[in-house]
Protein backbone atom coordinates (compact mmCIF):
# COMPACT_ATOMS: atom_id res chain seq x y z
CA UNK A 1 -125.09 141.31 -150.70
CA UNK A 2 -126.31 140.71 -146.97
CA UNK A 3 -125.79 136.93 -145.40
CA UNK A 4 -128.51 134.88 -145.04
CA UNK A 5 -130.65 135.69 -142.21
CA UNK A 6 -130.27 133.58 -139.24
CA UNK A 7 -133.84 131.41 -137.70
CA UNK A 8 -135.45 133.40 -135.22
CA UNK A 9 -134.60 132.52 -131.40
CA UNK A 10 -136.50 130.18 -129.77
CA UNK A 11 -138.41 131.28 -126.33
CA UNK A 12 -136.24 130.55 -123.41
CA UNK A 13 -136.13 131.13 -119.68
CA UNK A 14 -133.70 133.49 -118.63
CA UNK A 15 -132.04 130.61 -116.45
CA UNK A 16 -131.70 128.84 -120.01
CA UNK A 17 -130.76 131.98 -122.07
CA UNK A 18 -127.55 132.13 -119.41
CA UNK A 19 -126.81 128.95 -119.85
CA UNK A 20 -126.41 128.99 -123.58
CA UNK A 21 -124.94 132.48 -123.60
CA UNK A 22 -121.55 130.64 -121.16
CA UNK A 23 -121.90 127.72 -122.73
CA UNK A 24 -121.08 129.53 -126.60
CA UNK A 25 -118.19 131.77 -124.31
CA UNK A 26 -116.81 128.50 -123.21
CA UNK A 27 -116.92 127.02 -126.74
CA UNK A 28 -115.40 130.04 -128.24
CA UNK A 29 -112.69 130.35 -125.32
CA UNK A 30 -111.47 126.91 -125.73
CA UNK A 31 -111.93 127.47 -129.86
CA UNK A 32 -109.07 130.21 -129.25
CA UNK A 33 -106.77 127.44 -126.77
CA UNK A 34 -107.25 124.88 -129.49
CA UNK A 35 -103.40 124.30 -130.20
CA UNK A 36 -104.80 122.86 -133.64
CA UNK A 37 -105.77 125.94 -134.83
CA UNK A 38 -104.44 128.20 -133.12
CA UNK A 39 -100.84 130.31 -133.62
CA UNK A 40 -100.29 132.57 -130.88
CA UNK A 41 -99.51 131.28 -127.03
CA UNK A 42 -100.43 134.91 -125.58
CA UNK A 43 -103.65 135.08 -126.81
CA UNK A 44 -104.40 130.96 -126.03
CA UNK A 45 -102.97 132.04 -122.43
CA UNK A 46 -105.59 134.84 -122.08
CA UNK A 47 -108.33 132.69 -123.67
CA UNK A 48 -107.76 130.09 -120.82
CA UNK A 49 -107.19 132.73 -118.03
CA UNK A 50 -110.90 133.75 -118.96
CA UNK A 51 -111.88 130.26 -119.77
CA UNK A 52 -112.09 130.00 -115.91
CA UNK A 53 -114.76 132.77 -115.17
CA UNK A 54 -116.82 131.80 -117.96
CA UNK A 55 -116.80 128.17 -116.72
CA UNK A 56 -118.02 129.42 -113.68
CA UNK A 57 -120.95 131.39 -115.00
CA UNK A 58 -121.45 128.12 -117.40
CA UNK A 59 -122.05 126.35 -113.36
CA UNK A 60 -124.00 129.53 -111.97
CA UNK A 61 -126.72 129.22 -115.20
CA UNK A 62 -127.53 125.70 -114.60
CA UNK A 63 -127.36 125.56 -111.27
CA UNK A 64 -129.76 128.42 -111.33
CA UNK A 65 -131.80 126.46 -113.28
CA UNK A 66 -131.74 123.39 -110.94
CA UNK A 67 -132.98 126.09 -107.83
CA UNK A 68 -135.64 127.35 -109.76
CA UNK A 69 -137.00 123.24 -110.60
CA UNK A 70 -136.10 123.72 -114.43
CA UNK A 71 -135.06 119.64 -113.92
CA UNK A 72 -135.20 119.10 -118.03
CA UNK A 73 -132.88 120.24 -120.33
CA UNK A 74 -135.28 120.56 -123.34
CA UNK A 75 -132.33 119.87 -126.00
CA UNK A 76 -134.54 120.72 -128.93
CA UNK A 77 -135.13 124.06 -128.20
CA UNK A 78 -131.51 124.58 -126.71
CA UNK A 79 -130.54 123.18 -130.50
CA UNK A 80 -132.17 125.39 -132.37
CA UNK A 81 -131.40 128.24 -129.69
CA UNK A 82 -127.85 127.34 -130.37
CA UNK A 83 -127.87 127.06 -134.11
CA UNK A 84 -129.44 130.40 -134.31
CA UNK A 85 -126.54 131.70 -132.88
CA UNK A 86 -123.92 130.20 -134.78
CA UNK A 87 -123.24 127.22 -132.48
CA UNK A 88 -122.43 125.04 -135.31
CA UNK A 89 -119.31 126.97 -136.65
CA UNK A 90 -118.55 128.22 -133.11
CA UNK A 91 -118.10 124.78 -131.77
CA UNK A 92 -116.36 123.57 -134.91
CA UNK A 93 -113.16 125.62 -133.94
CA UNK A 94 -112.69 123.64 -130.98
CA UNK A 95 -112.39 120.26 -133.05
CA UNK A 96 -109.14 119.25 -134.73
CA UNK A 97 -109.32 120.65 -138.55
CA UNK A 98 -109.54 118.45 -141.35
CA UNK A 99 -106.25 116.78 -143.11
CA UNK A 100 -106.02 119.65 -145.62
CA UNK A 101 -105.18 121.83 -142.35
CA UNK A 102 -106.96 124.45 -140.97
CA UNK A 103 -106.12 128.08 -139.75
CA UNK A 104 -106.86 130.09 -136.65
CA UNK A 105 -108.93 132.45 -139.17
CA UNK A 106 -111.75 129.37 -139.73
């Protein structure tokens, strides 16, 4: 049986396509450093050695933005741009779990 097929992606300026594609890499870096959930220092170290790059590119795409007068950050379309790409479950990971405990597989 497939999964269910995800919404379509909104249209987006490249300048905002970059900035959600580093801002779901940061949210899925610091989902791996999350000591909550997580169970294995090597791979939280390398998660937060990269964390650094990608926060950088995370600066680069909205700063590119700002230069090119994209002043608005049109959340509604970012929100849907992000929910069509698993934003919701990506960002979870980086929140503590629930009291029945979570695991680094979630």
């Amino acid at each position: 049986m497939l999964p269910p097929e995800l919404p379509p992606l909104p249209a987006l300026t490249r300048a905002e396509g970059g900035l959600i594609d580093s801002y779901l890499e940061v949210v899925d870096l610091l989902g791996r450093v999350n000591p909550a959930r997580g169970s294995d220092t090597y791979a939280a170290l390398r998660a937060a050695q990269a964390l650094v790059g990608r926060a950088a590119a995370l600066r680069d795409a909205l700063t590119l933005m700002h230069q090119r007068g994209e002043r608005e950050v049109h959340a509604a379309t970012l929100s849907r741009a992000l929910r069509a790409l698993d934003g919701e479950r990506r960002a979870a990971r980086v929140t503590l779990p629930g009291q029945g405990g979570g695991s680094a597989g979630e």
